[in-house]
Protein backbone atom coordinates (compact mmCIF):
# COMPACT_ATOMS: atom_id res chain seq x y z
CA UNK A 1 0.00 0.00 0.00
CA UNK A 2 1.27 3.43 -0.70
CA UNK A 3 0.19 5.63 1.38
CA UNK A 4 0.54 9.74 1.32
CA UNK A 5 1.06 12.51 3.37
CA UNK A 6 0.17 16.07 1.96
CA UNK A 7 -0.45 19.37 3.36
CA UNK A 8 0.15 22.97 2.77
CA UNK A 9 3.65 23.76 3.50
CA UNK A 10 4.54 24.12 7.08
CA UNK A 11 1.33 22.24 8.89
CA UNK A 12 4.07 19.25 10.01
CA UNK A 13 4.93 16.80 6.92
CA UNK A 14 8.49 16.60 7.32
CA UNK A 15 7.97 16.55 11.04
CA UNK A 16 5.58 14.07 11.05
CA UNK A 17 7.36 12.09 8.20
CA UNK A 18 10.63 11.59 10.37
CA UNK A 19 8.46 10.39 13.43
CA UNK A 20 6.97 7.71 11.05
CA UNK A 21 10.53 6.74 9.89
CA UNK A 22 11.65 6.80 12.82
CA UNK A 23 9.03 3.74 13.86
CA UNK A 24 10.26 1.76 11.31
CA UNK A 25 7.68 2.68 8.26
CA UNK A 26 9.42 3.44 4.49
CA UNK A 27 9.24 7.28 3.71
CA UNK A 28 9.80 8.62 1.04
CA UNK A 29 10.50 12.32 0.69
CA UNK A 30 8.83 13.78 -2.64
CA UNK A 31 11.25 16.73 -3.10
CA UNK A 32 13.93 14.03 -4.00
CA UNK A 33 11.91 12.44 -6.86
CA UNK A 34 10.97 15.64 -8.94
CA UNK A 35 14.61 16.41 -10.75
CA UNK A 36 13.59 15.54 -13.96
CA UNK A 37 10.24 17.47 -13.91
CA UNK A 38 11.10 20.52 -13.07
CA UNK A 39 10.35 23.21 -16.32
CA UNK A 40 11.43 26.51 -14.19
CA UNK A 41 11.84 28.26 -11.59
CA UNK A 42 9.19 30.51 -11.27
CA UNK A 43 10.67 34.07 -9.24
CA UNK A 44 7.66 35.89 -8.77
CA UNK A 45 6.02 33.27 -7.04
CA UNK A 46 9.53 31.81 -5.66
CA UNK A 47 8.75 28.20 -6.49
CA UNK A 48 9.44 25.35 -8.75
CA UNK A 49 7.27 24.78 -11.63
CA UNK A 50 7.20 21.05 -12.16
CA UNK A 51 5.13 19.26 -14.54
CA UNK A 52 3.04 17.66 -12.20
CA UNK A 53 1.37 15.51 -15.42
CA UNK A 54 4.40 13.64 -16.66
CA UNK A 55 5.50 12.81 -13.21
CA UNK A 56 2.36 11.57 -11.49
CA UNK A 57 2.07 9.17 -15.09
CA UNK A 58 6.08 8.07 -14.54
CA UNK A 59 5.74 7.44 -10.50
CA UNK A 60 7.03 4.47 -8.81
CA UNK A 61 4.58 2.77 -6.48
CA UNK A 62 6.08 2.12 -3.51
CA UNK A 63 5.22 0.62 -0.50
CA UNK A 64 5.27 2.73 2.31
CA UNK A 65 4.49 6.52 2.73
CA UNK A 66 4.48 9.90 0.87
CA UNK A 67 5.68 12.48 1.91
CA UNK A 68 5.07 16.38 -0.26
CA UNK A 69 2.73 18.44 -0.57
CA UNK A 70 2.12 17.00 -4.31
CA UNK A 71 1.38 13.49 -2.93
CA UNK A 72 -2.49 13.91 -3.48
CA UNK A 73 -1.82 13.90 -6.79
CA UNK A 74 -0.27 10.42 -6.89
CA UNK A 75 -2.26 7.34 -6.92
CA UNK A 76 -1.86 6.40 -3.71
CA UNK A 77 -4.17 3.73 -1.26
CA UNK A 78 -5.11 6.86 1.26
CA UNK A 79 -4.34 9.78 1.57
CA UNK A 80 -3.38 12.15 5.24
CA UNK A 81 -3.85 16.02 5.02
CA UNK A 82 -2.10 17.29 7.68
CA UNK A 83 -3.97 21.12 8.10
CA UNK A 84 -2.63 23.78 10.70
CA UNK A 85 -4.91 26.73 11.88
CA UNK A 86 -3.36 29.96 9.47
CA UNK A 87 -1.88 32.11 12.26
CA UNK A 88 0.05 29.61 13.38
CA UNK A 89 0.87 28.64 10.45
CA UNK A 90 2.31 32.16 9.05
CA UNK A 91 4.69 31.72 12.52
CA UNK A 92 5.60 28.49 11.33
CA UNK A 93 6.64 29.90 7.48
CA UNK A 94 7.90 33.21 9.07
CA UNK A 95 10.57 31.01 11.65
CA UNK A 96 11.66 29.55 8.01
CA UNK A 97 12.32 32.99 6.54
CA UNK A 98 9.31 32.69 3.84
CA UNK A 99 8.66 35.79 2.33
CA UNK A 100 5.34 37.87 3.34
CA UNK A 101 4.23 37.22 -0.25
CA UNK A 102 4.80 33.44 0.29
CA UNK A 103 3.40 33.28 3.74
CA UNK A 104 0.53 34.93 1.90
CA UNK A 105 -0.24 32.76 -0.40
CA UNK A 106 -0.02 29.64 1.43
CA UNK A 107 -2.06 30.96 4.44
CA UNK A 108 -4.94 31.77 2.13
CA UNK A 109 -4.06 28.03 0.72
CA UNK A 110 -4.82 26.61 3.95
CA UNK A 111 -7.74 29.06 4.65
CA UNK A 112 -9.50 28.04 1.81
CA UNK A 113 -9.07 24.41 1.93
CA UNK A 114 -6.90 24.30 -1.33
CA UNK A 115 -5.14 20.82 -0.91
CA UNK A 116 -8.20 19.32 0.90
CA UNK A 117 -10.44 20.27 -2.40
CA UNK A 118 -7.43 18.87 -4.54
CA UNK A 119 -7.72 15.63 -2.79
CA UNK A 120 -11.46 15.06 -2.53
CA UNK A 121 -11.47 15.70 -6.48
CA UNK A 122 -9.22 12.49 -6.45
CA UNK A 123 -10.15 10.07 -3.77
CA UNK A 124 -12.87 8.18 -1.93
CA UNK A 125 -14.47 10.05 0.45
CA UNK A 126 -12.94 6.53 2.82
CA UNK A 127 -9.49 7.06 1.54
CA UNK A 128 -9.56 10.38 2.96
CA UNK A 129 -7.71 11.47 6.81
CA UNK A 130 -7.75 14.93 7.38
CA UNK A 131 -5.72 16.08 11.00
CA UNK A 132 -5.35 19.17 12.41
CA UNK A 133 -1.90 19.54 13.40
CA UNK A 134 -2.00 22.88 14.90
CA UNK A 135 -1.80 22.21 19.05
CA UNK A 136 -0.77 18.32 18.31
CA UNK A 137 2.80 16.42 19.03
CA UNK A 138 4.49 14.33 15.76
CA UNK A 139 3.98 11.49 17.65
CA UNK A 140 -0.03 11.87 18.47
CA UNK A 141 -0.25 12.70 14.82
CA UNK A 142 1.66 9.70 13.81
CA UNK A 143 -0.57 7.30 16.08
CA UNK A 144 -3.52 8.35 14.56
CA UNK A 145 -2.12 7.89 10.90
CA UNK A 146 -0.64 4.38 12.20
CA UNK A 147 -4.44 3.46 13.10
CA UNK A 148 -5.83 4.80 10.09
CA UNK A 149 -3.68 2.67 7.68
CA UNK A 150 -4.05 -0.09 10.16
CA UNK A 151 -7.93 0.30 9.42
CA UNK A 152 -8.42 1.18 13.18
CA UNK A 153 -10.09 5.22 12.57
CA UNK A 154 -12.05 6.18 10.51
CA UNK A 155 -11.71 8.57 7.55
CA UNK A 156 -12.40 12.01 8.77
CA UNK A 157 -12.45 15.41 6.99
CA UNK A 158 -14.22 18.70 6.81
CA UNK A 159 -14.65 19.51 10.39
CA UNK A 160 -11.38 21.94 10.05
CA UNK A 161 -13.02 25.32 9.39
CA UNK A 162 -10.18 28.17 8.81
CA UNK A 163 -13.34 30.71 7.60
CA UNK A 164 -13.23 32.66 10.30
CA UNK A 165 -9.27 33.39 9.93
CA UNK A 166 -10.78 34.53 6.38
CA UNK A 167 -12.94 36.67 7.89
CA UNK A 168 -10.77 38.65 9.90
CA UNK A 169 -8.36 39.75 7.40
């Protein structure tokens, strides 16, 4: 079963990635397998533009997890969105020296449900874990994506509402 992990950048991937590794599970890092893809680098936006098409058809499956903020793209068993409430989340991308138009633009991302709607366009509505990461420990994250792959919870999504960040701004 492949299994991934997606999220808008900074609600916990890599974080909760290592945790999983760390208990013995295959990860695999997405950043590593998109070389060959990659048609520019796009300065405005400061990010790579890959061409998500020919490298979702030429994917691997693997057994195990993955781990990028493309994997709800892939065809993978189930998928995990890891979410993070926005204020905390433009801390998060500030602490990694993101620029305000970056923080931006993923903030409204997350506000507005972006890679949850991706992901819902592609999977079962029972393939589907959505967890808020925002007040939660790697390692209560990774138990509860260890018991959904195990079958144990449920799939769960859309009780995250961000609107009211929206709302304020």
């Amino acid at each position: 079963m492949m299994d991934g992990i997606t999220g808008t950048p900074g609600t916990g991937k890599t974080t909760i990635a290592a945790e999983l590794r760390k208990r013995g599970h295959p990860v695999l890092d997405l950043k590593t397998t998109i070389q060959g893809y990659i048609l520019e680098q796009d300065q405005i936006r400061d990010t790579l533009v890959i061409d998500e098409e020919r490298w979702v058809r030429e994917f691997p499956r693997i057994e195990g997890f993955v781990e990028g903020h493309l994997a709800h793209l892939l065809p993978c068993d189930r998928i995990i969105i890891l979410r993070c409430r926005p204020d905390v989340l433009a801390d998060r991308l500030k602490d990694r020296g993101y620029p305000e138009a970056k923080i931006a633009e993923n903030v409204e991302a997350e506000a507005l449900d972006v890679v949850l709607i991706e992901a819902l366009e592609e999977y079962r509505k029972d393939q589907v874990l959505e967890i808020d990461t925002t007040a939660r420990s790697a390692a209560d994250c990774a138990d509860t994506i260890e018991q959904f792959v195990r079958g144990a919870v449920r799939s769960s999504f859309g009780q995250i509402d961000w609107s009211d960040y929206l709302e304020a701004q």
